[in-house]
N, C-alpha and C. Protein backbone atom coordinates (compact mmCIF):
# COMPACT_ATOMS: atom_id res chain seq x y z
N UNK A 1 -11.15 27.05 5.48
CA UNK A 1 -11.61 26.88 4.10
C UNK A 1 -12.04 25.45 3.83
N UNK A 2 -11.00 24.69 4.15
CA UNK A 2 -11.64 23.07 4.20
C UNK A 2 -12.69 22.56 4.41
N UNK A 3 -13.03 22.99 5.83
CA UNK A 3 -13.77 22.34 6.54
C UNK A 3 -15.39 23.44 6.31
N UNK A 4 -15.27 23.96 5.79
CA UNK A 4 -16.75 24.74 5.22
C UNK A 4 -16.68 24.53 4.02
N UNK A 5 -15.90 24.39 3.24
CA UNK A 5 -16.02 23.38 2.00
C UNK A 5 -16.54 22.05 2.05
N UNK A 6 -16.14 21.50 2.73
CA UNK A 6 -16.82 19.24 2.51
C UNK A 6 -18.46 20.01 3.03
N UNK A 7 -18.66 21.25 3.80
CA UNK A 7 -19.94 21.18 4.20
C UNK A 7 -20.81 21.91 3.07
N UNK A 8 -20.15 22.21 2.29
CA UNK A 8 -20.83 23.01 0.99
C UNK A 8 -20.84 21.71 0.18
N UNK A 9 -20.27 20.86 0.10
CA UNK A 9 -20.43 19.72 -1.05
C UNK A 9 -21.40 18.77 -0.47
N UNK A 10 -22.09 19.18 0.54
CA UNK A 10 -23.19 18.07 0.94
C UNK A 10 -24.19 19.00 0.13
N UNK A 11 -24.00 19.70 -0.41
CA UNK A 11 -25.32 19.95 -1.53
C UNK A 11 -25.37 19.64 -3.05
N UNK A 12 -24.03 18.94 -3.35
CA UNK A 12 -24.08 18.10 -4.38
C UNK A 12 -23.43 16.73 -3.93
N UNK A 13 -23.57 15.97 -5.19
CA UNK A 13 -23.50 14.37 -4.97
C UNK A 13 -22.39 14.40 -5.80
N UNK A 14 -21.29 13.80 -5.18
CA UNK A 14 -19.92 13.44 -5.55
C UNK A 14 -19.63 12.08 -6.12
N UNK A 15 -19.02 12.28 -7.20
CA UNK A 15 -18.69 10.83 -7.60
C UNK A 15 -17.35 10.83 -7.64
N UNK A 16 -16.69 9.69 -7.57
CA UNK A 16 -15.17 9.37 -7.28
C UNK A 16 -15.05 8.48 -8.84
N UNK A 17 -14.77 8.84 -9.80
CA UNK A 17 -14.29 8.06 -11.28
C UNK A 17 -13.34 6.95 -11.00
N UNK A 18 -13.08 6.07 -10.52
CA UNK A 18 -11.95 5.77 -9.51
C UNK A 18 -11.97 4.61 -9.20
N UNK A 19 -11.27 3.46 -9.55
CA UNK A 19 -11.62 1.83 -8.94
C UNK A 19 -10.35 1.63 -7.89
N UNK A 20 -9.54 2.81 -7.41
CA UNK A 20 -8.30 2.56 -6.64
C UNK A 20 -8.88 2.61 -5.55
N UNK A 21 -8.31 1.75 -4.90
CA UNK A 21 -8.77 1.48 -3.16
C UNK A 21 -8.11 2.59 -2.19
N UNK A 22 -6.75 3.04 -2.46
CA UNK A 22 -5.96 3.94 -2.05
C UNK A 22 -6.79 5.47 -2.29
N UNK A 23 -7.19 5.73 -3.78
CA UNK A 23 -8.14 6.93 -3.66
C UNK A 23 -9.65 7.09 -2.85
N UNK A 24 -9.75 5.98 -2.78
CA UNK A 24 -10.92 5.75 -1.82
C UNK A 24 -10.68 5.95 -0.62
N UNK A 25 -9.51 5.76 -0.19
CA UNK A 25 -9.06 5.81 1.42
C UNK A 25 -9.02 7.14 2.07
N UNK A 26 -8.14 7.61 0.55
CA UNK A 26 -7.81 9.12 0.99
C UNK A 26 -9.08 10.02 0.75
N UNK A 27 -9.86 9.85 0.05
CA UNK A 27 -10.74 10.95 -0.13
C UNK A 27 -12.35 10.45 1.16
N UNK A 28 -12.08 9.57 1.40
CA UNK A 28 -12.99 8.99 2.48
C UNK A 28 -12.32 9.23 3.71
N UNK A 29 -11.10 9.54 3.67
CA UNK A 29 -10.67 9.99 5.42
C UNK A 29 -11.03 11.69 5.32
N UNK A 30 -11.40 12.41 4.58
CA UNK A 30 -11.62 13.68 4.55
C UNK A 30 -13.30 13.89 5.00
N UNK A 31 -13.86 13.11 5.17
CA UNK A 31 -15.12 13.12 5.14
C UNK A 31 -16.02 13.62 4.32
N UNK A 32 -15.62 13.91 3.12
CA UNK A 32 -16.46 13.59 2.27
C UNK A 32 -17.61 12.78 1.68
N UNK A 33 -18.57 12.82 1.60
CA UNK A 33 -19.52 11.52 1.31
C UNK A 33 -19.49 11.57 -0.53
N UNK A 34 -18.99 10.50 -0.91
CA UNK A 34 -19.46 9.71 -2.08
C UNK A 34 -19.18 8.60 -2.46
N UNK A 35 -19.88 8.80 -3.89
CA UNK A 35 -19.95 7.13 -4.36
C UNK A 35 -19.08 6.77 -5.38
N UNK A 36 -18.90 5.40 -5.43
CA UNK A 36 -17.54 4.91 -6.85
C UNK A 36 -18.63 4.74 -7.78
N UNK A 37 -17.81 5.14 -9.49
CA UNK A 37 -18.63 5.02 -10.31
C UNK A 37 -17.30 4.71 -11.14
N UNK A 38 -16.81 3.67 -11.31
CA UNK A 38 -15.39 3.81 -12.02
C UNK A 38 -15.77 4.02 -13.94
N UNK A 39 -14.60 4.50 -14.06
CA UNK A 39 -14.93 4.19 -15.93
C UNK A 39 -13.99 3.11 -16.19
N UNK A 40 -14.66 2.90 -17.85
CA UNK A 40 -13.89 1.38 -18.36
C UNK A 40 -13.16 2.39 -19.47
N UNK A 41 -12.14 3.28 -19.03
CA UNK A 41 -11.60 4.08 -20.50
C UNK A 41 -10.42 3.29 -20.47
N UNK A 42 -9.80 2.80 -21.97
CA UNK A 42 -8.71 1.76 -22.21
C UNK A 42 -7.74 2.77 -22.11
N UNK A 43 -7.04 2.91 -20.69
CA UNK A 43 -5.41 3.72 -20.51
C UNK A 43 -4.48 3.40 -21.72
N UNK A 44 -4.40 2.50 -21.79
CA UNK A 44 -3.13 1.79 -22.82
C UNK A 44 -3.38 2.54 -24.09
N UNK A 45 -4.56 2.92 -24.66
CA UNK A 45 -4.85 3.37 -26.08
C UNK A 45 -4.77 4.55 -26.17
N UNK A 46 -4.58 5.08 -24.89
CA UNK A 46 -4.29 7.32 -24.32
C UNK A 46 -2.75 7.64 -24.36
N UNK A 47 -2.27 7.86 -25.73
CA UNK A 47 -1.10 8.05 -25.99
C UNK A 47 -0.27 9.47 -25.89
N UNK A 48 0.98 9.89 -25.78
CA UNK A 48 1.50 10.66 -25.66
C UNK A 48 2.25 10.46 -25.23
N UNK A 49 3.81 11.42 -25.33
CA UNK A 49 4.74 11.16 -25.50
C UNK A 49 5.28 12.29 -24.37
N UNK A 50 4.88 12.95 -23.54
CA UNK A 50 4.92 13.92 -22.37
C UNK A 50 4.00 13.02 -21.28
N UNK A 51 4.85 12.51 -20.45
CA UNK A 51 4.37 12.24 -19.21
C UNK A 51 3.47 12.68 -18.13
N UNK A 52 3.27 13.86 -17.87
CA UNK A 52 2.50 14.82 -17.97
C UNK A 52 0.64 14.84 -18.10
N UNK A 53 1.02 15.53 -19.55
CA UNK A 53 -0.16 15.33 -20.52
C UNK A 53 -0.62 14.04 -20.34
N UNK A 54 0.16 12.93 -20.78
CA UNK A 54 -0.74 11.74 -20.76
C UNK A 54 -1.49 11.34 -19.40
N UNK A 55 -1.12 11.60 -18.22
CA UNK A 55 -1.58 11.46 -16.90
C UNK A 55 -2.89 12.25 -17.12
N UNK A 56 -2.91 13.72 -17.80
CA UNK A 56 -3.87 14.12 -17.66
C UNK A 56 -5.10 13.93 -18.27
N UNK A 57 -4.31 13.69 -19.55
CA UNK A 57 -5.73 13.40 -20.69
C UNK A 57 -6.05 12.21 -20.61
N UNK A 58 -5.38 10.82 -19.61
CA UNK A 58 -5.95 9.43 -19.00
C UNK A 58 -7.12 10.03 -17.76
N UNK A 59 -6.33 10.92 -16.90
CA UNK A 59 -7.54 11.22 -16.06
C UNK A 59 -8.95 12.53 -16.73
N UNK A 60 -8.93 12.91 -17.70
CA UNK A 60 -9.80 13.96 -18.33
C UNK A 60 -10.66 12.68 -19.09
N UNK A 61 -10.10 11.76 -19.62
CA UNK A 61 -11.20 10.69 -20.62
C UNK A 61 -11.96 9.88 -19.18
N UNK A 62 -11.26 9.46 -18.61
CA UNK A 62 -11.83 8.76 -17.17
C UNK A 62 -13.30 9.81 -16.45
N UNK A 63 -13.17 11.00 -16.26
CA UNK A 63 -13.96 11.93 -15.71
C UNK A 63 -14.73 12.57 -16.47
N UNK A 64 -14.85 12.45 -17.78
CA UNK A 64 -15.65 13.04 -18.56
C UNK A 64 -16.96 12.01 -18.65
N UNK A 65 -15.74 10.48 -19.16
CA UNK A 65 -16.84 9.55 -19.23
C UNK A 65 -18.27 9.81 -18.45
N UNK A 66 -17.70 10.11 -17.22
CA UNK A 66 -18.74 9.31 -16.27
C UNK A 66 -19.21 10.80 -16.05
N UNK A 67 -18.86 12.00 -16.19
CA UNK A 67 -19.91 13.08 -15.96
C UNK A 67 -21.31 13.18 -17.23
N UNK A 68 -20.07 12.50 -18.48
CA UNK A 68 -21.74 12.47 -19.19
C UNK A 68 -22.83 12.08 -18.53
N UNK A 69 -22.84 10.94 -17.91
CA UNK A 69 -23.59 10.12 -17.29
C UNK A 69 -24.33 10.98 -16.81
N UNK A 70 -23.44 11.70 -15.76
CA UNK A 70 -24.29 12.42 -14.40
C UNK A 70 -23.77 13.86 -14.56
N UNK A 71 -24.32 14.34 -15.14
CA UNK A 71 -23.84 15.85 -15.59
C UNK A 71 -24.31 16.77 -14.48
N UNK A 72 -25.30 16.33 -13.36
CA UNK A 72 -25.49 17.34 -12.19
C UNK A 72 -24.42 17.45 -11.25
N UNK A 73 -23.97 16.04 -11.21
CA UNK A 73 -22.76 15.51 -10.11
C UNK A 73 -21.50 15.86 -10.21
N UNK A 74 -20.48 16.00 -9.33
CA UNK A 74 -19.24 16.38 -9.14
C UNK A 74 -18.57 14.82 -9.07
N UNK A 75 -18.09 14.73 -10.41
CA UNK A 75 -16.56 13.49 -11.31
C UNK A 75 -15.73 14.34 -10.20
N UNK A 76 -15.27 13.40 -10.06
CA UNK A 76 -13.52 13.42 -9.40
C UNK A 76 -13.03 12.63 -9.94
N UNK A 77 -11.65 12.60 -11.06
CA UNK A 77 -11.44 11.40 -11.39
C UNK A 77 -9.57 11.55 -10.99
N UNK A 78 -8.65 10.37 -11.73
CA UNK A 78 -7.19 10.92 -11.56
C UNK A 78 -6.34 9.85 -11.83
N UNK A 79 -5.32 10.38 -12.14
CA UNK A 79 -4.40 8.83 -12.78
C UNK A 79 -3.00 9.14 -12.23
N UNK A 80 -2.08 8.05 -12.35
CA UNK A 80 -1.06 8.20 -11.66
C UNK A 80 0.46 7.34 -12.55
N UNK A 81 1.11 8.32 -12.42
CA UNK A 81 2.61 7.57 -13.53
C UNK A 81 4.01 8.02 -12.70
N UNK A 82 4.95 7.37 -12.94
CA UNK A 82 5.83 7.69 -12.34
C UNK A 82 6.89 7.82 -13.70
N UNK A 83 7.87 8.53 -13.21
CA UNK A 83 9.14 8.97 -14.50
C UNK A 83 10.01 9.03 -13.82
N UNK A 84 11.27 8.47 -14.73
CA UNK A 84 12.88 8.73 -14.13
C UNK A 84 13.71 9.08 -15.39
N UNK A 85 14.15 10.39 -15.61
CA UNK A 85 14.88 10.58 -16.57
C UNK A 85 13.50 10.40 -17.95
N UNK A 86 13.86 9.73 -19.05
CA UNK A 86 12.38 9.62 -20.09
C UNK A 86 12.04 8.43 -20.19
N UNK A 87 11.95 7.91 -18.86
CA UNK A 87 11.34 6.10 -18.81
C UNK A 87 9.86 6.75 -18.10
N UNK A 88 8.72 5.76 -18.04
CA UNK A 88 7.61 6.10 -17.77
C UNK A 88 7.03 5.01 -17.39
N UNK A 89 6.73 5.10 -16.19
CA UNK A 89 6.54 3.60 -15.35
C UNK A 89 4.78 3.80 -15.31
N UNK A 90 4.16 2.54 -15.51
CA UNK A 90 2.64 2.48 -15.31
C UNK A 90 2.83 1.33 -14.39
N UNK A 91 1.51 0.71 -14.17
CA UNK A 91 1.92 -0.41 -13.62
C UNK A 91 2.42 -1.98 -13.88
N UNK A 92 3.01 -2.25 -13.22
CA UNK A 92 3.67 -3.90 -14.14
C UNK A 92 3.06 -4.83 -14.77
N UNK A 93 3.58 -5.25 -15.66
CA UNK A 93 2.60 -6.12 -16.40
C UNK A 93 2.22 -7.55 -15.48
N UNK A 94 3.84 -7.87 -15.03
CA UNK A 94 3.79 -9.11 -14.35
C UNK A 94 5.43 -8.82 -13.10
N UNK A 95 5.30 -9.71 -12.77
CA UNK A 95 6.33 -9.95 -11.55
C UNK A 95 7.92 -9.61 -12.44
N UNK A 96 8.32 -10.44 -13.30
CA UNK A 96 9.53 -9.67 -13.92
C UNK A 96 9.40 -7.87 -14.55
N UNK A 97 8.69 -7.57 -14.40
CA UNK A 97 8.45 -6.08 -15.28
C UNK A 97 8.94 -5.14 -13.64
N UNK A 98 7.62 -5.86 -12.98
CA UNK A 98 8.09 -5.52 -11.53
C UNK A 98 9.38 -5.01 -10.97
N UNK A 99 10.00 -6.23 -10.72
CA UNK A 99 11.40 -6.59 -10.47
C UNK A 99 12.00 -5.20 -11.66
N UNK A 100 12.05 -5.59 -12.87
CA UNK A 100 12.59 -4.56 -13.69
C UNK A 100 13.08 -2.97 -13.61
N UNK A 101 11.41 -2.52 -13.16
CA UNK A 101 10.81 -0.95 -13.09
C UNK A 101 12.01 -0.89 -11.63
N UNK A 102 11.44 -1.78 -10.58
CA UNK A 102 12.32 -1.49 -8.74
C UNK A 102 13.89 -1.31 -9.16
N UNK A 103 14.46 -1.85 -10.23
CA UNK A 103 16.32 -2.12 -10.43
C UNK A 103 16.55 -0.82 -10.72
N UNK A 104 15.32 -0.56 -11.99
CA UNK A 104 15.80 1.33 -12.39
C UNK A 104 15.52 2.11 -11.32
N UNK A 105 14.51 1.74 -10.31
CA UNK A 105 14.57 3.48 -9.07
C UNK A 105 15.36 2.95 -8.33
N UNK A 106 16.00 2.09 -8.33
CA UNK A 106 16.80 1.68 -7.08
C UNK A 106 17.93 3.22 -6.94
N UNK A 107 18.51 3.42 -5.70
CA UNK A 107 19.14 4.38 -5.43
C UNK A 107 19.15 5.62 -6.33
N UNK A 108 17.73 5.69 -6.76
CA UNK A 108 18.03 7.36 -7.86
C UNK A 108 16.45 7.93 -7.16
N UNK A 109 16.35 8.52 -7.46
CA UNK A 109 15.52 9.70 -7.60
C UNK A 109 14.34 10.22 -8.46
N UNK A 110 13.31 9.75 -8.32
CA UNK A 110 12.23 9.44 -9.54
C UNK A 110 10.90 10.42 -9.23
N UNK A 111 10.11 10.77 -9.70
CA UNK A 111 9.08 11.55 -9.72
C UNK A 111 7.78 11.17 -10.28
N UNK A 112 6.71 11.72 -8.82
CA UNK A 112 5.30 10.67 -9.16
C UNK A 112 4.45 12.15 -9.41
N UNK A 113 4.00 11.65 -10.79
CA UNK A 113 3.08 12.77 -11.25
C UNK A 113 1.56 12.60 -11.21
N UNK A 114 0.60 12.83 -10.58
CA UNK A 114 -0.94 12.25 -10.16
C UNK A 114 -1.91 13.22 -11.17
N UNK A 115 -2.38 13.55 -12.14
CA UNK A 115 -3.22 13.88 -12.55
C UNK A 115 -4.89 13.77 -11.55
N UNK A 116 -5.77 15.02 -11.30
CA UNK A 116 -6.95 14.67 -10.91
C UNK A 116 -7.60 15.72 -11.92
N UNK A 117 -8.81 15.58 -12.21
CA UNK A 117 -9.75 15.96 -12.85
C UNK A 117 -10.71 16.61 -12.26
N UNK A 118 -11.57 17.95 -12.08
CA UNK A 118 -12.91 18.04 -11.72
C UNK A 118 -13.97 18.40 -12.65
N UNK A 119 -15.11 17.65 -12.59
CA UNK A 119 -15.86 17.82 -13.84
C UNK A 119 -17.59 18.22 -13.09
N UNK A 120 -18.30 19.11 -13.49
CA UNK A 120 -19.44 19.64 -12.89
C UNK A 120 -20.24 20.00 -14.53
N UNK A 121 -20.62 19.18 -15.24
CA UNK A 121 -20.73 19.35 -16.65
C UNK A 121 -22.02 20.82 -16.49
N UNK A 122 -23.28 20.19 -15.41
CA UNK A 122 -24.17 20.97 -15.00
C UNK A 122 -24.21 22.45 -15.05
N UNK A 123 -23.06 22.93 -14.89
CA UNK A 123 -22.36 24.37 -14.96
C UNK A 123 -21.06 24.83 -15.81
N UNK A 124 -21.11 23.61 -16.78
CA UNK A 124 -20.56 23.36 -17.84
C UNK A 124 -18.79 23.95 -17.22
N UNK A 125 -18.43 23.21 -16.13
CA UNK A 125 -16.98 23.46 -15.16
C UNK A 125 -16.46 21.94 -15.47
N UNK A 126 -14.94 22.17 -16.16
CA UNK A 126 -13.76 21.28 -16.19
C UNK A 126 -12.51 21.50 -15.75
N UNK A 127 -11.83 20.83 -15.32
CA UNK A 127 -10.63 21.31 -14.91
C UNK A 127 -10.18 19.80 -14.58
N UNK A 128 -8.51 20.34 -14.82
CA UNK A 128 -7.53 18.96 -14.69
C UNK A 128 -6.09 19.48 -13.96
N UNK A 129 -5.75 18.88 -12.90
CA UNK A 129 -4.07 19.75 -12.64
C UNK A 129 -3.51 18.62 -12.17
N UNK A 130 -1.82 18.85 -11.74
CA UNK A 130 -0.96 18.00 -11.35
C UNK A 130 -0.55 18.19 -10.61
N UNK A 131 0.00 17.24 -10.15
CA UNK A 131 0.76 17.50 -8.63
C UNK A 131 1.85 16.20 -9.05
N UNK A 132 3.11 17.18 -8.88
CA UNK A 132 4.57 15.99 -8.88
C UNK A 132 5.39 16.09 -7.33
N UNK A 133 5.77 14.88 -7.18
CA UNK A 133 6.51 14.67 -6.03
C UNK A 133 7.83 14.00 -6.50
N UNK A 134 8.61 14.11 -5.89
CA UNK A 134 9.84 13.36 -5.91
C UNK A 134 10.56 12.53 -5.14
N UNK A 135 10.61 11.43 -5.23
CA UNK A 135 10.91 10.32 -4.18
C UNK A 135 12.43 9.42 -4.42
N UNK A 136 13.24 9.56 -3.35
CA UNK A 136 14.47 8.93 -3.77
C UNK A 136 14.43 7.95 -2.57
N UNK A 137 14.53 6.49 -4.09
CA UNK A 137 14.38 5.28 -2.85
C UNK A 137 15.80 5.16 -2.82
N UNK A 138 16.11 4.08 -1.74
CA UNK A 138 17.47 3.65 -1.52
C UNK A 138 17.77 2.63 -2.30
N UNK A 139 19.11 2.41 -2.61
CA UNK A 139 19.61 0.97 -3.28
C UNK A 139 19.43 -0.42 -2.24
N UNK A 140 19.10 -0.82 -3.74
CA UNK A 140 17.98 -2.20 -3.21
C UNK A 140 19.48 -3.56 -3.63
N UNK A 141 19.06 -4.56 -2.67
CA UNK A 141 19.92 -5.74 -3.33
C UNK A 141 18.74 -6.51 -4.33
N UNK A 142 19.29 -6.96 -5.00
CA UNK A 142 18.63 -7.91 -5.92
C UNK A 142 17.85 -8.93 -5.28
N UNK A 143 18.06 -9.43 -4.31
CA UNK A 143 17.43 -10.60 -3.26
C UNK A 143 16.31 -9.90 -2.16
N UNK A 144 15.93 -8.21 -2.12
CA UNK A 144 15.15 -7.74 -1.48
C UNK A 144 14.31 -7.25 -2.35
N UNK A 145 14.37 -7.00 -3.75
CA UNK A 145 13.93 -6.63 -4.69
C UNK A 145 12.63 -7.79 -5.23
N UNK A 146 13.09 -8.76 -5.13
CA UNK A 146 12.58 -10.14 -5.45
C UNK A 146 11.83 -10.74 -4.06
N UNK A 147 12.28 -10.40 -3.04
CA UNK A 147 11.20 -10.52 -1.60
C UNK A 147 9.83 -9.80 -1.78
N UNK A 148 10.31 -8.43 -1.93
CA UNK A 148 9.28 -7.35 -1.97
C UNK A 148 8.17 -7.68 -3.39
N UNK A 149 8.55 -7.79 -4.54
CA UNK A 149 7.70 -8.53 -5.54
C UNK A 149 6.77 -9.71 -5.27
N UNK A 150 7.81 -10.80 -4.37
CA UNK A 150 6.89 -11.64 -4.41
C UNK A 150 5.46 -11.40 -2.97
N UNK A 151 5.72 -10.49 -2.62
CA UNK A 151 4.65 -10.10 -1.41
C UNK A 151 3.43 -9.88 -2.23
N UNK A 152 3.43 -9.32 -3.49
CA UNK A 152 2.16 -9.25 -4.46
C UNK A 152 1.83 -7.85 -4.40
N UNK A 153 2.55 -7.05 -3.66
CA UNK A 153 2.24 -5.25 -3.40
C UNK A 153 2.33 -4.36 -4.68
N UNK A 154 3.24 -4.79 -5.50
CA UNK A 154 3.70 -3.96 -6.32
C UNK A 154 2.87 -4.23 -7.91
N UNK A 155 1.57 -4.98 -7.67
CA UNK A 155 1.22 -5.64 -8.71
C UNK A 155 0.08 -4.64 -9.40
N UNK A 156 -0.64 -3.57 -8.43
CA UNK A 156 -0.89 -2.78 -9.14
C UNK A 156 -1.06 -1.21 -9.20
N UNK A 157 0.61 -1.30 -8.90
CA UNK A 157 0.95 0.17 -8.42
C UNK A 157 1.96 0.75 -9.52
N UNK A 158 1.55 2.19 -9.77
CA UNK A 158 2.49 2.49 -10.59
C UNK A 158 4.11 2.74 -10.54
N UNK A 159 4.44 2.29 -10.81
CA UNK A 159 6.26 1.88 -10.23
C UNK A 159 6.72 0.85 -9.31
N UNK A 160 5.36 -0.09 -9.18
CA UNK A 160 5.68 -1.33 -8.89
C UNK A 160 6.20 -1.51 -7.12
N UNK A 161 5.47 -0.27 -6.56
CA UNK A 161 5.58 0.13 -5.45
C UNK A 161 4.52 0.90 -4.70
N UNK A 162 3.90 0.31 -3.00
CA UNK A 162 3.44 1.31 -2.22
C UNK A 162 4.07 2.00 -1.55
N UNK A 163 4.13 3.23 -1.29
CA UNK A 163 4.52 4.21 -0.07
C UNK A 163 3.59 3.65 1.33
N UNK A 164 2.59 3.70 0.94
CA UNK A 164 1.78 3.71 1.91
C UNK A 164 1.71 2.28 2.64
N UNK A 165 2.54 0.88 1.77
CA UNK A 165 2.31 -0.26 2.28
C UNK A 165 3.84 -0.65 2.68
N UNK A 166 4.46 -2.23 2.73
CA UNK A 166 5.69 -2.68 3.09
C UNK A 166 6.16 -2.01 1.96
N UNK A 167 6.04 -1.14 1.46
CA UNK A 167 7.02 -0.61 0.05
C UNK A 167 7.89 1.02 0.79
N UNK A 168 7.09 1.33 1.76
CA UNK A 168 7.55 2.34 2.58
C UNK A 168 8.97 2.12 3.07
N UNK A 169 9.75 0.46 2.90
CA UNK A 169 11.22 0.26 3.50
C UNK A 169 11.93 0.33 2.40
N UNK A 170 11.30 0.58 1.26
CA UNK A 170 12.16 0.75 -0.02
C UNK A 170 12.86 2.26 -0.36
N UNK A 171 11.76 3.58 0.56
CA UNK A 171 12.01 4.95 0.36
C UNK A 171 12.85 5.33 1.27
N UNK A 172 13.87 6.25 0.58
CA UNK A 172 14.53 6.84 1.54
C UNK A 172 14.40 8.60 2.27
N UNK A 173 13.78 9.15 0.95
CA UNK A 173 13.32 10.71 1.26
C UNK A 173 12.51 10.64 0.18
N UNK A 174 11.38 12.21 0.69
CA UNK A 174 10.34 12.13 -0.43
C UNK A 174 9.99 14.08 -0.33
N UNK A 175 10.05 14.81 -1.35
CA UNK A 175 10.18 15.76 -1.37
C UNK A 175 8.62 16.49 -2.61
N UNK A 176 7.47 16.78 -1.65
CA UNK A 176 6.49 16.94 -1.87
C UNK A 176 5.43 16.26 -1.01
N UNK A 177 4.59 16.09 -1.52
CA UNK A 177 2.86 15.84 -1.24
C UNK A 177 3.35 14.50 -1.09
N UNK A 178 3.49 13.53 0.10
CA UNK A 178 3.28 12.03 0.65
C UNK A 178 1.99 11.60 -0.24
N UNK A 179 0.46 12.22 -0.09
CA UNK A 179 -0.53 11.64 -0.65
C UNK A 179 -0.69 11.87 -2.09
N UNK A 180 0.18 12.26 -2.50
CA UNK A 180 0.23 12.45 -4.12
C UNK A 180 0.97 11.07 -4.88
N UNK A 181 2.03 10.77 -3.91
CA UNK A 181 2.22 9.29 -4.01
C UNK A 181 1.42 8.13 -3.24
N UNK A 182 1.02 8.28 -3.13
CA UNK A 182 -0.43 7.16 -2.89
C UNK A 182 -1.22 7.18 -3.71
N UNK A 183 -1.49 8.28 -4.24
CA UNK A 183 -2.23 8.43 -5.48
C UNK A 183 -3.57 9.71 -5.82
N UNK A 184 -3.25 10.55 -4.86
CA UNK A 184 -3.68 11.52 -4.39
C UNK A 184 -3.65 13.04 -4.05
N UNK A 185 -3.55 13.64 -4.35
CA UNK A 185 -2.52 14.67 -3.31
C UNK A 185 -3.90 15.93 -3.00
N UNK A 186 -3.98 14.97 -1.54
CA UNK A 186 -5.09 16.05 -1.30
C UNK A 186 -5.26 17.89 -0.79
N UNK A 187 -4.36 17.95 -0.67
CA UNK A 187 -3.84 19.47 -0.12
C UNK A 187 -4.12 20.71 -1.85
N UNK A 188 -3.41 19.96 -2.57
CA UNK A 188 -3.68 20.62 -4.16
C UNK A 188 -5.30 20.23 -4.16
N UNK A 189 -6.00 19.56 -3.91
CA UNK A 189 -6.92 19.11 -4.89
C UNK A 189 -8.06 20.08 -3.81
N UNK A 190 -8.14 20.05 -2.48
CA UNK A 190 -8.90 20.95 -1.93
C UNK A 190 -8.42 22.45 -2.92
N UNK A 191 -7.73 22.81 -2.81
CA UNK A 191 -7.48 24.19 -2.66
C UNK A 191 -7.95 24.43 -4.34
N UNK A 192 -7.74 23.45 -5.30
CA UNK A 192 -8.56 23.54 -6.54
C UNK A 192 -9.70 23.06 -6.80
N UNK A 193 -10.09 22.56 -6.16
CA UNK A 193 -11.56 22.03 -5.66
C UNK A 193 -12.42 23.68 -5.31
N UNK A 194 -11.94 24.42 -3.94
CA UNK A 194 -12.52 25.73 -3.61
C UNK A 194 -12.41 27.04 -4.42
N UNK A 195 -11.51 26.77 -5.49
CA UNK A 195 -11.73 27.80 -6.82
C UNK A 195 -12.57 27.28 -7.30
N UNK A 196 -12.58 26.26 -7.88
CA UNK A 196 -13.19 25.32 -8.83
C UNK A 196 -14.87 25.42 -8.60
N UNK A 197 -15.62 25.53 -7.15
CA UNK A 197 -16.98 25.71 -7.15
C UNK A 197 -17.09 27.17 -6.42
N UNK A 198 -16.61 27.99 -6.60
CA UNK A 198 -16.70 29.39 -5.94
C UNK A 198 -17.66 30.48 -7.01
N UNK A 199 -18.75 30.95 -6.31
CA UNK A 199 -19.45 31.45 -6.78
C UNK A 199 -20.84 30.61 -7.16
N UNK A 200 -20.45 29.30 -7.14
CA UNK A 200 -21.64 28.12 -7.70
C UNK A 200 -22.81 28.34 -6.17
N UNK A 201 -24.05 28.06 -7.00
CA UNK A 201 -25.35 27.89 -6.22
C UNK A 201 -25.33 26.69 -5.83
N UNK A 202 -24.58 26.22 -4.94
CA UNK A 202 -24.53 25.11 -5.01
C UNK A 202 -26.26 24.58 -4.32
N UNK A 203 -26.67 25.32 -3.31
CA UNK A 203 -28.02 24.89 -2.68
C UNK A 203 -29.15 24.89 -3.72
N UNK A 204 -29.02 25.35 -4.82
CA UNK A 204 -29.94 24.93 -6.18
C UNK A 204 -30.19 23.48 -6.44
């Protein structure tokens, strides 16, 4: 299904809504061909009080933006938050926020929720879903906590942490989609991706 899918999307032009280098990685190791078109939608002003929802309707304003634009093209867009209990981690403001967000996951158990978007305005097709993972890092000392900050990794990641970088010695188990914490989770997003254009002309 995959792999006759990326060959059905060489008949449309894909855009990635997206200024993350990490979503770029992952959706460029699939072989997919497209291009960045990021949006300037102000996250901070996309309120709500469900963790959730707000992931989604940050990544639905992000992907809409830019399908206005290009209403023939396939938006991919997607946002990423992490939660522990009803705290709601974005990314740090600065190096103490940092430090802060790492003290609360230290030895608990926290959950990364990735919102992605698909938008095909052309055939007047929207869609938004989630994918949550759950990641329990280990207890951190205060003096590794403050190493790992000052490396500069955690500066614009949501929870003030990579999986995918030196932040990988901070996790201890991870129960779901690995690329959903990176910021991605490509296994969901194919398989709603191939509902998502089924039946479409796409060779039109």
């Amino acid at each position: 299904m995959i792999f006759s899918l990326i060959t059905n999307l060489e008949h449309l032009d894909v855009i990635l809504a997206s200024a993350s280098p990490r979503r770029f990685e992952l959706l460029n190791s699939t072989g997919i061909k497209f291009k960045v078109i990021p949006s300037d939608v102000d996250e901070a002003a996309v309120k709500n009080a469900d963790p959730i929802l707000l992931t989604q309707e940050i990544a639905r304003q992000k992907g809409q933006k830019v399908a206005e634009k290009y209403p023939g093209h396939l938006v991919i867009s997607a946002d990423t938050i992490v939660t522990i209990g009803n705290k709601t981690f974005g990314k740090p403001e600065n190096e103490q926020h940092a430090f802060e967000m790492l003290e609360v996951l230290s030895g608990k158990t926290h959950q990364v929720h990735t919102a992605f978007g698909l938008f095909l305005l052309k055939y007047d097709k929207t869609i938004v879903q989630t994918c949550t993972t759950d990641v329990t890092m280990r207890t951190l000392h205060t003096d590794e906590i403050w190493a790992y900050v000052n490396t500069g990794e955690p500066m614009d990641k949501a929870g003030a942490y990579a999986i995918q970088g030196q932040g990988a010695m901070l996790i201890d188990k991870i129960n779901g989609s690995y690329s959903n914490v990176v910021g991605f989770p490509l296994a969901k997003f194919f398989t709603t991706l191939d509902h998502f254009l089924e039946n479409l002309a796409l060779q039109e």
